[in-house]
Protein backbone atom coordinates (compact mmCIF):
# COMPACT_ATOMS: atom_id res chain seq x y z
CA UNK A 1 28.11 -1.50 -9.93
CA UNK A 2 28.14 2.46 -9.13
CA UNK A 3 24.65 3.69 -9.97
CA UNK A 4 24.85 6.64 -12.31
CA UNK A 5 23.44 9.76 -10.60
CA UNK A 6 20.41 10.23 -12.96
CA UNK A 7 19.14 6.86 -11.92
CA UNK A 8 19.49 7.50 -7.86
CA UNK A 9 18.60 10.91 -7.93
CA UNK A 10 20.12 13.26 -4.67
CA UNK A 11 19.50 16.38 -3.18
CA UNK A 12 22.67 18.98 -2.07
CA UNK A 13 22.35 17.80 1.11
CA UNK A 14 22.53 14.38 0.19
CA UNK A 15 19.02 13.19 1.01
CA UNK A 16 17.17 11.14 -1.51
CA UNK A 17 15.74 12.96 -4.23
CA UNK A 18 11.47 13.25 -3.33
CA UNK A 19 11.49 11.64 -0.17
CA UNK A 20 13.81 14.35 1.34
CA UNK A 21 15.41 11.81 3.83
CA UNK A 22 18.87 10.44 4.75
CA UNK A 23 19.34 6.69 6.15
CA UNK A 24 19.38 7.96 9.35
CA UNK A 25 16.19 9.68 9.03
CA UNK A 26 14.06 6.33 8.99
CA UNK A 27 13.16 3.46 11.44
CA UNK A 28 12.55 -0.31 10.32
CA UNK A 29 9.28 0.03 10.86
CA UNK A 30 7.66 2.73 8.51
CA UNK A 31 3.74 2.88 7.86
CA UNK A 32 2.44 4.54 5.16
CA UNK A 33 -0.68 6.72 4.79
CA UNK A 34 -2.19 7.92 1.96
CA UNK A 35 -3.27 11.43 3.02
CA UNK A 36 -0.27 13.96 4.45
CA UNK A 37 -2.40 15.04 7.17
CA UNK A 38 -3.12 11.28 8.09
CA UNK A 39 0.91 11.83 9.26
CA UNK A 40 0.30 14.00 12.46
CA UNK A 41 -2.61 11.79 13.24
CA UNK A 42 -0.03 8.91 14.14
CA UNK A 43 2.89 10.68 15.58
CA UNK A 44 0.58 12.80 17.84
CA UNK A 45 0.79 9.29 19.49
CA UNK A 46 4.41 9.02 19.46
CA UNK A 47 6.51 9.67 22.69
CA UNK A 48 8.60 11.89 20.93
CA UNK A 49 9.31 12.90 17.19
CA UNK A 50 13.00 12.94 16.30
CA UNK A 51 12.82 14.32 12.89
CA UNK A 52 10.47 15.99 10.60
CA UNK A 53 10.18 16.75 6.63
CA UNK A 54 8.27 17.33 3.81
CA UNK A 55 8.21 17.73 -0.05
CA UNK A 56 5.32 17.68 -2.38
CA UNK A 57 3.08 15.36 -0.91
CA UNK A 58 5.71 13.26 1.14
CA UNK A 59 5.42 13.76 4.56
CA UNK A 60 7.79 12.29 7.19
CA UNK A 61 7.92 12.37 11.00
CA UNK A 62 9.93 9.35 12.35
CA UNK A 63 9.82 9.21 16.57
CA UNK A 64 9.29 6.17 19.55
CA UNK A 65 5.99 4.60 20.10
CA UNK A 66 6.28 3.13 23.95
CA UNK A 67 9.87 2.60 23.36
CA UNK A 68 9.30 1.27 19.32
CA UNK A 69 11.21 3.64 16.97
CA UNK A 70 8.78 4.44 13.88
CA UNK A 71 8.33 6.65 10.98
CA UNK A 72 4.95 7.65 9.19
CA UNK A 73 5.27 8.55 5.65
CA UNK A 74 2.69 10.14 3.31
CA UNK A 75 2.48 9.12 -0.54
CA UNK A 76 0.24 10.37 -2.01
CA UNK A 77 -2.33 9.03 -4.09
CA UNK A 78 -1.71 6.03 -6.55
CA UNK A 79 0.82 3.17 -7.97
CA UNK A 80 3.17 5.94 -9.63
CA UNK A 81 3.60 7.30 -5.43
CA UNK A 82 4.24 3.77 -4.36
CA UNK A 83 6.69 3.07 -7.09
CA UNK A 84 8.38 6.17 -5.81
CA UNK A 85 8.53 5.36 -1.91
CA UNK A 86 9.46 2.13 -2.01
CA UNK A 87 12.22 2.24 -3.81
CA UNK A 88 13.71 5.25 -2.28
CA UNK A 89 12.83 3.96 0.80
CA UNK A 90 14.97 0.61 0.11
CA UNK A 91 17.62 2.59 -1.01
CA UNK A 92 17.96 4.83 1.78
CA UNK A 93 19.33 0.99 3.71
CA UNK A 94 20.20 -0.77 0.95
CA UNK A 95 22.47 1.29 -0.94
CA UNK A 96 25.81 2.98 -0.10
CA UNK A 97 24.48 6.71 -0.89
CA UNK A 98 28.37 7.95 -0.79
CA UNK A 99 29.51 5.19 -3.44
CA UNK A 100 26.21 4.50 -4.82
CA UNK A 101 26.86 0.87 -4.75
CA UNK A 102 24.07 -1.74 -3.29
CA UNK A 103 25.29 -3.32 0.12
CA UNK A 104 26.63 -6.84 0.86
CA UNK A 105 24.14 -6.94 3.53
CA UNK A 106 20.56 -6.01 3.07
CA UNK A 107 17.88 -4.78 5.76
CA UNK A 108 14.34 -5.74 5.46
CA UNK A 109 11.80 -2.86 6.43
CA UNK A 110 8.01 -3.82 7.28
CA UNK A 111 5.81 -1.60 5.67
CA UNK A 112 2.85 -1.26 7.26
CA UNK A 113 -0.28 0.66 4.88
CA UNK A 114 -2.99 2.25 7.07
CA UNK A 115 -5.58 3.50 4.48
CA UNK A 116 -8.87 3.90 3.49
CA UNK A 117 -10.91 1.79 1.19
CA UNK A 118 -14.53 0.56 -0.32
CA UNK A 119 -16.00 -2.36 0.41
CA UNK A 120 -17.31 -4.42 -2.60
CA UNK A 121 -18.59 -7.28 -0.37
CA UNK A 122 -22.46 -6.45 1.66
CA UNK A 123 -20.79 -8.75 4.67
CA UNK A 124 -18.08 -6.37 5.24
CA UNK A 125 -19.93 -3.12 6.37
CA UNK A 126 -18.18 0.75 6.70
CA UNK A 127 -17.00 1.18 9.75
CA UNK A 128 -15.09 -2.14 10.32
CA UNK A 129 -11.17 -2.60 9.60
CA UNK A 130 -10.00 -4.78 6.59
CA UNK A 131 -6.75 -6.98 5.98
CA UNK A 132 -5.39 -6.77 2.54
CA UNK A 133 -4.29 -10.83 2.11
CA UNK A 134 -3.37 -10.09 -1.33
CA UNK A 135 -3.11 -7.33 -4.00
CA UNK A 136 -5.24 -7.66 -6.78
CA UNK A 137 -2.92 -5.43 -9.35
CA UNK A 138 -5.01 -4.04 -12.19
CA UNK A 139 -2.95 -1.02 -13.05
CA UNK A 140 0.50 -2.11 -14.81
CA UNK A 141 2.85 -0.32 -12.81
CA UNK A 142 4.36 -3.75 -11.90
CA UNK A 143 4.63 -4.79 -15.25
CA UNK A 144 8.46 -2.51 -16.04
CA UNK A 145 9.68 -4.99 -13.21
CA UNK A 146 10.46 -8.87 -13.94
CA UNK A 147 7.95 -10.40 -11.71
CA UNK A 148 7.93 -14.08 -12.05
CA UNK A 149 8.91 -14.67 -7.97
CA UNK A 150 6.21 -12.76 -6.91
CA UNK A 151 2.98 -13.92 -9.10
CA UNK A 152 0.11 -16.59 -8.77
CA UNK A 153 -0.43 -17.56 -12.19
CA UNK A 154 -3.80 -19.72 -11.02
CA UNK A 155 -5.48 -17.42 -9.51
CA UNK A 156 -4.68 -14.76 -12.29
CA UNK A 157 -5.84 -17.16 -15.06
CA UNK A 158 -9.31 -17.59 -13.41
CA UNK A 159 -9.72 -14.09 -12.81
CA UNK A 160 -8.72 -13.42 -16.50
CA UNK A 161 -11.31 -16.15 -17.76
CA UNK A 162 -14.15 -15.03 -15.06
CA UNK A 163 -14.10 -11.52 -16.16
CA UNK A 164 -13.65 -11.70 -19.90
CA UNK A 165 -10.25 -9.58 -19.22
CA UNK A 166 -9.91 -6.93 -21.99
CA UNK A 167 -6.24 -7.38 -24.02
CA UNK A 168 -6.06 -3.53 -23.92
CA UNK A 169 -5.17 -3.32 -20.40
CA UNK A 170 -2.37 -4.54 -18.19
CA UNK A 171 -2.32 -8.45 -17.37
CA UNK A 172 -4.09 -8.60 -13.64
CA UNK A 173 -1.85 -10.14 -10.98
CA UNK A 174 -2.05 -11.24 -7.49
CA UNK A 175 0.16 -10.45 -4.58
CA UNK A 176 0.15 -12.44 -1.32
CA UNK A 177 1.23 -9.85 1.59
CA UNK A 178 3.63 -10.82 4.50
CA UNK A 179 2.21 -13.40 6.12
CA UNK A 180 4.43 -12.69 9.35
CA UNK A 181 2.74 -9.43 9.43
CA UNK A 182 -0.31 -10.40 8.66
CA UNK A 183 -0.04 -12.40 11.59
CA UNK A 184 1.45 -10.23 14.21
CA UNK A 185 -1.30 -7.29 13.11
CA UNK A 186 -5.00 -9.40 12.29
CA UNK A 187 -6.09 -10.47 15.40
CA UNK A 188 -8.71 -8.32 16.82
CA UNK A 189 -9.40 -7.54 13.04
CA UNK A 190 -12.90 -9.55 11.33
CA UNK A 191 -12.31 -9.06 7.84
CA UNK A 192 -9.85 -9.93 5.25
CA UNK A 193 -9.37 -10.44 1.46
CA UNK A 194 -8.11 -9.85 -1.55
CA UNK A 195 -8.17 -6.16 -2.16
CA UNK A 196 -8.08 -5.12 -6.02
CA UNK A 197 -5.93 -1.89 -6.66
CA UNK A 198 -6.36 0.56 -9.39
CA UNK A 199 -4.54 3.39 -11.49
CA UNK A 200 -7.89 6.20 -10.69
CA UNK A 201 -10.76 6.69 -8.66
CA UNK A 202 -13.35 6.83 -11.34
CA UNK A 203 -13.26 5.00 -14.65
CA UNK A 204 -11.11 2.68 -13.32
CA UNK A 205 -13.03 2.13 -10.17
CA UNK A 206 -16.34 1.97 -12.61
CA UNK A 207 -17.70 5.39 -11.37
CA UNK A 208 -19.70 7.02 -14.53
CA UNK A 209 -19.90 10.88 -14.21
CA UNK A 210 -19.92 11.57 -18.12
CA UNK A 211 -17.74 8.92 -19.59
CA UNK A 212 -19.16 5.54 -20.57
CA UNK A 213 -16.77 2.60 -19.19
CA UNK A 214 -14.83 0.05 -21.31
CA UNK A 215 -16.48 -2.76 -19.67
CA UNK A 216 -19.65 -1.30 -17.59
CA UNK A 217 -20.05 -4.87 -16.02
CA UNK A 218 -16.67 -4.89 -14.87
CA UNK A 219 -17.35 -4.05 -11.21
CA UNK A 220 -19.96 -6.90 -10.94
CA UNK A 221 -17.49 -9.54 -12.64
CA UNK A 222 -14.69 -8.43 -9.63
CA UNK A 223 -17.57 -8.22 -6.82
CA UNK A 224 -18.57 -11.78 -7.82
CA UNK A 225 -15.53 -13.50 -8.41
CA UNK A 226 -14.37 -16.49 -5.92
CA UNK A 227 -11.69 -18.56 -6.46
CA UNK A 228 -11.73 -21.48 -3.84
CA UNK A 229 -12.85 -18.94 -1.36
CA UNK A 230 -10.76 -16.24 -2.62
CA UNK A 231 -13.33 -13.12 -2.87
CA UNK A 232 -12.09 -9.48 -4.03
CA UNK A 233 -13.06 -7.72 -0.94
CA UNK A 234 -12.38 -3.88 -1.14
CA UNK A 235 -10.82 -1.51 -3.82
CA UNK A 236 -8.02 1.49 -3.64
CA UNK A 237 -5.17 2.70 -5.49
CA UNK A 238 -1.99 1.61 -3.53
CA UNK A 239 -1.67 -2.14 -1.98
CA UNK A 240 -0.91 -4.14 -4.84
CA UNK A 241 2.01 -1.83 -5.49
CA UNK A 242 3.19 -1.94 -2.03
CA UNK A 243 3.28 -5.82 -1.98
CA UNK A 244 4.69 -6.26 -5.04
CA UNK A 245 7.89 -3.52 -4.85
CA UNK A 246 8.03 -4.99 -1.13
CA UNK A 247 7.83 -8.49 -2.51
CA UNK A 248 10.93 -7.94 -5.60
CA UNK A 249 12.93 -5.97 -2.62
CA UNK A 250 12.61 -8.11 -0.06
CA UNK A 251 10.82 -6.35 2.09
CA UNK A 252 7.76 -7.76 4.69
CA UNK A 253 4.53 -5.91 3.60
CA UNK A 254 0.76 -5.29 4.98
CA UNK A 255 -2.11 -3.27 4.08
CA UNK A 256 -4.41 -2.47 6.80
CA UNK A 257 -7.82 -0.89 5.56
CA UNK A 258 -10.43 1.44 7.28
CA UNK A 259 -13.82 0.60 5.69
CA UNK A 260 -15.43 3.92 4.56
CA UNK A 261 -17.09 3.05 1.77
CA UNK A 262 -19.57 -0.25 0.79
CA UNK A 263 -20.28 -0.31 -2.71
CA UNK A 264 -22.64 -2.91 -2.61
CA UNK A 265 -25.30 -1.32 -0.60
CA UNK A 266 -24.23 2.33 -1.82
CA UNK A 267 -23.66 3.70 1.90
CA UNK A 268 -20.69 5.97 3.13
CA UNK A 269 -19.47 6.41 6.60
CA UNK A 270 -21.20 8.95 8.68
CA UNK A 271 -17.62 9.59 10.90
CA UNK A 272 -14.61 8.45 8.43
CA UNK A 273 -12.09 10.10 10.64
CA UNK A 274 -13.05 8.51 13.70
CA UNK A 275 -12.88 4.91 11.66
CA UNK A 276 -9.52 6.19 10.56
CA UNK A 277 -8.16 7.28 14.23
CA UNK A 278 -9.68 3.96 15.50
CA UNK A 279 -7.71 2.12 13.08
CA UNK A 280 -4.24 4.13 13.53
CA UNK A 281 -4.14 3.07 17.26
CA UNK A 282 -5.32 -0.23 16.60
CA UNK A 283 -2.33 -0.64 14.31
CA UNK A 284 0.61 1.09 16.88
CA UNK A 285 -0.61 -1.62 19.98
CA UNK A 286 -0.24 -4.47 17.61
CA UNK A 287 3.39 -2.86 16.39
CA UNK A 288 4.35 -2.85 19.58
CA UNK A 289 2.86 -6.48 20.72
């Protein structure tokens, strides 16, 4: 099957079309940030950076980590990003960019998110680091993929039922993350849960500037749901995506989050950045472990 060229997308110089990279560009490894700026604050750790480049809000710099060959890649805010980096990302190893046939032999890349994120949960205060066991999807953007490998119809029907689900919106679904990454990078970390990701930062998140909500009890329904000790711990706009593209692809996935944020007792940190930085070389030590 030769994939036509407006469906893999490539620049004159034969990179991939938003990413701006070449297969040779990228590591096995690759952790993804949120924030383009978040990118230097990583590789300033490196040993050395091999290769650099940017477009839009994708940000690359790929280098060695005591010896560990990395890259750090921005995306941007939101599912519609992630749908974008992951799959460019597993075609940059898993497709033949000259023939634009899909290889015999596939490579699995672990993704590694380091992001930021609000607590909905008083036990887990700002400050502290979060691991993402599963994606709570609430945003669709998994739905124009056939998903029935990667979903846990339980847990989604009791979620459904608890919260009185409104038909309108996308069918929620759940996500379990890599659970060989999840083991190589949680020790020395105190919280995890299921984190619930969302297509915006307001309505959907049930912030109310000047637009009443759908369902204004929403966020109380998520912040009180358990499912045989299952709790929705945080909320941001990116994990579910990640585990789910990662998931389909084959692909080992984690999301790692910096608490800035609790909801539940309305407090914000006083030093995010520091949280973040914390959190960044928490995450390269347990890489290279």
């Amino acid at each position: 099957m030769c994939i036509k060229e407006s469906e893999l997308i490539l620049n004159p110089d034969g990179s991939i079309y938003h990413l701006n990279l070449k297969p040779e560009n990228i590591a096995e490894t690759v952790i993804l940030v949120g924030d383009q700026d978040r990118v230097d604050k990583v590789s300033k750790h490196f040993d050395c950076i091999e290769f650099k480049t940017q477009k839009r809000e994708f940000k690359t710099h790929t280098g060695t980590f005591k010896g560990k060959r990395i890259s750090v890649i921005s995306t941007g805010i939101g599912p519609d990003n992630i749908d974008i980096v992951i799959n460019e990302l597993d075609a940059l190893v898993n497709i033949d960019l000259n023939t634009r046939q899909p290889k015999k032999n596939l490579t699995n890349l672990n993704i590694i998110r380091i992001g930021t994120s609000g607590s909905l949960q008083e036990s887990v205060p700002i400050d502290s680091f979060l691991l993402s066991t599963h994606g709570l999807d609430l945003n669709g953007m998994l739905h124009s993929y056939q998903l029935d490998t990667i979903c846990n119809p339980e847990i989604e029907k009791a979620f459904i039922e608890y919260t009185n689900w409104s038909f309108d919106k996308a069918t929620p679904l759940i996500i379990e993350n890599s659970t060989a990454l999840e083991e190589k990078l949680y020790s020395g970390i105190t919280f995890k849960g299921i984190t619930a990701t969302l297509c915006g930062f307001y309505g959907p998140q049930g912030r109310v500037l000047r637009l009443a909500l759908q369902d204004s009890s929403l966020n109380d329904k998520i912040d009180s749901f358990n499912f045989k000790g299952y709790k929705i711990t945080n909320m941001e706009m990116e994990t579910s995506a990640i585990y789910g593209l990662s998931k389909l692809l084959g692909h080992h996935a984690v999301s790692l989050n910096a608490i800035i944020a609790n909801r539940a007792n309305g407090t914000f940190s006083k030093n995010p950045s520091k949280v973040v930085a914390n959190l960044i070389e928490y995450t390269l030590n347990k890489i290279i472990e």
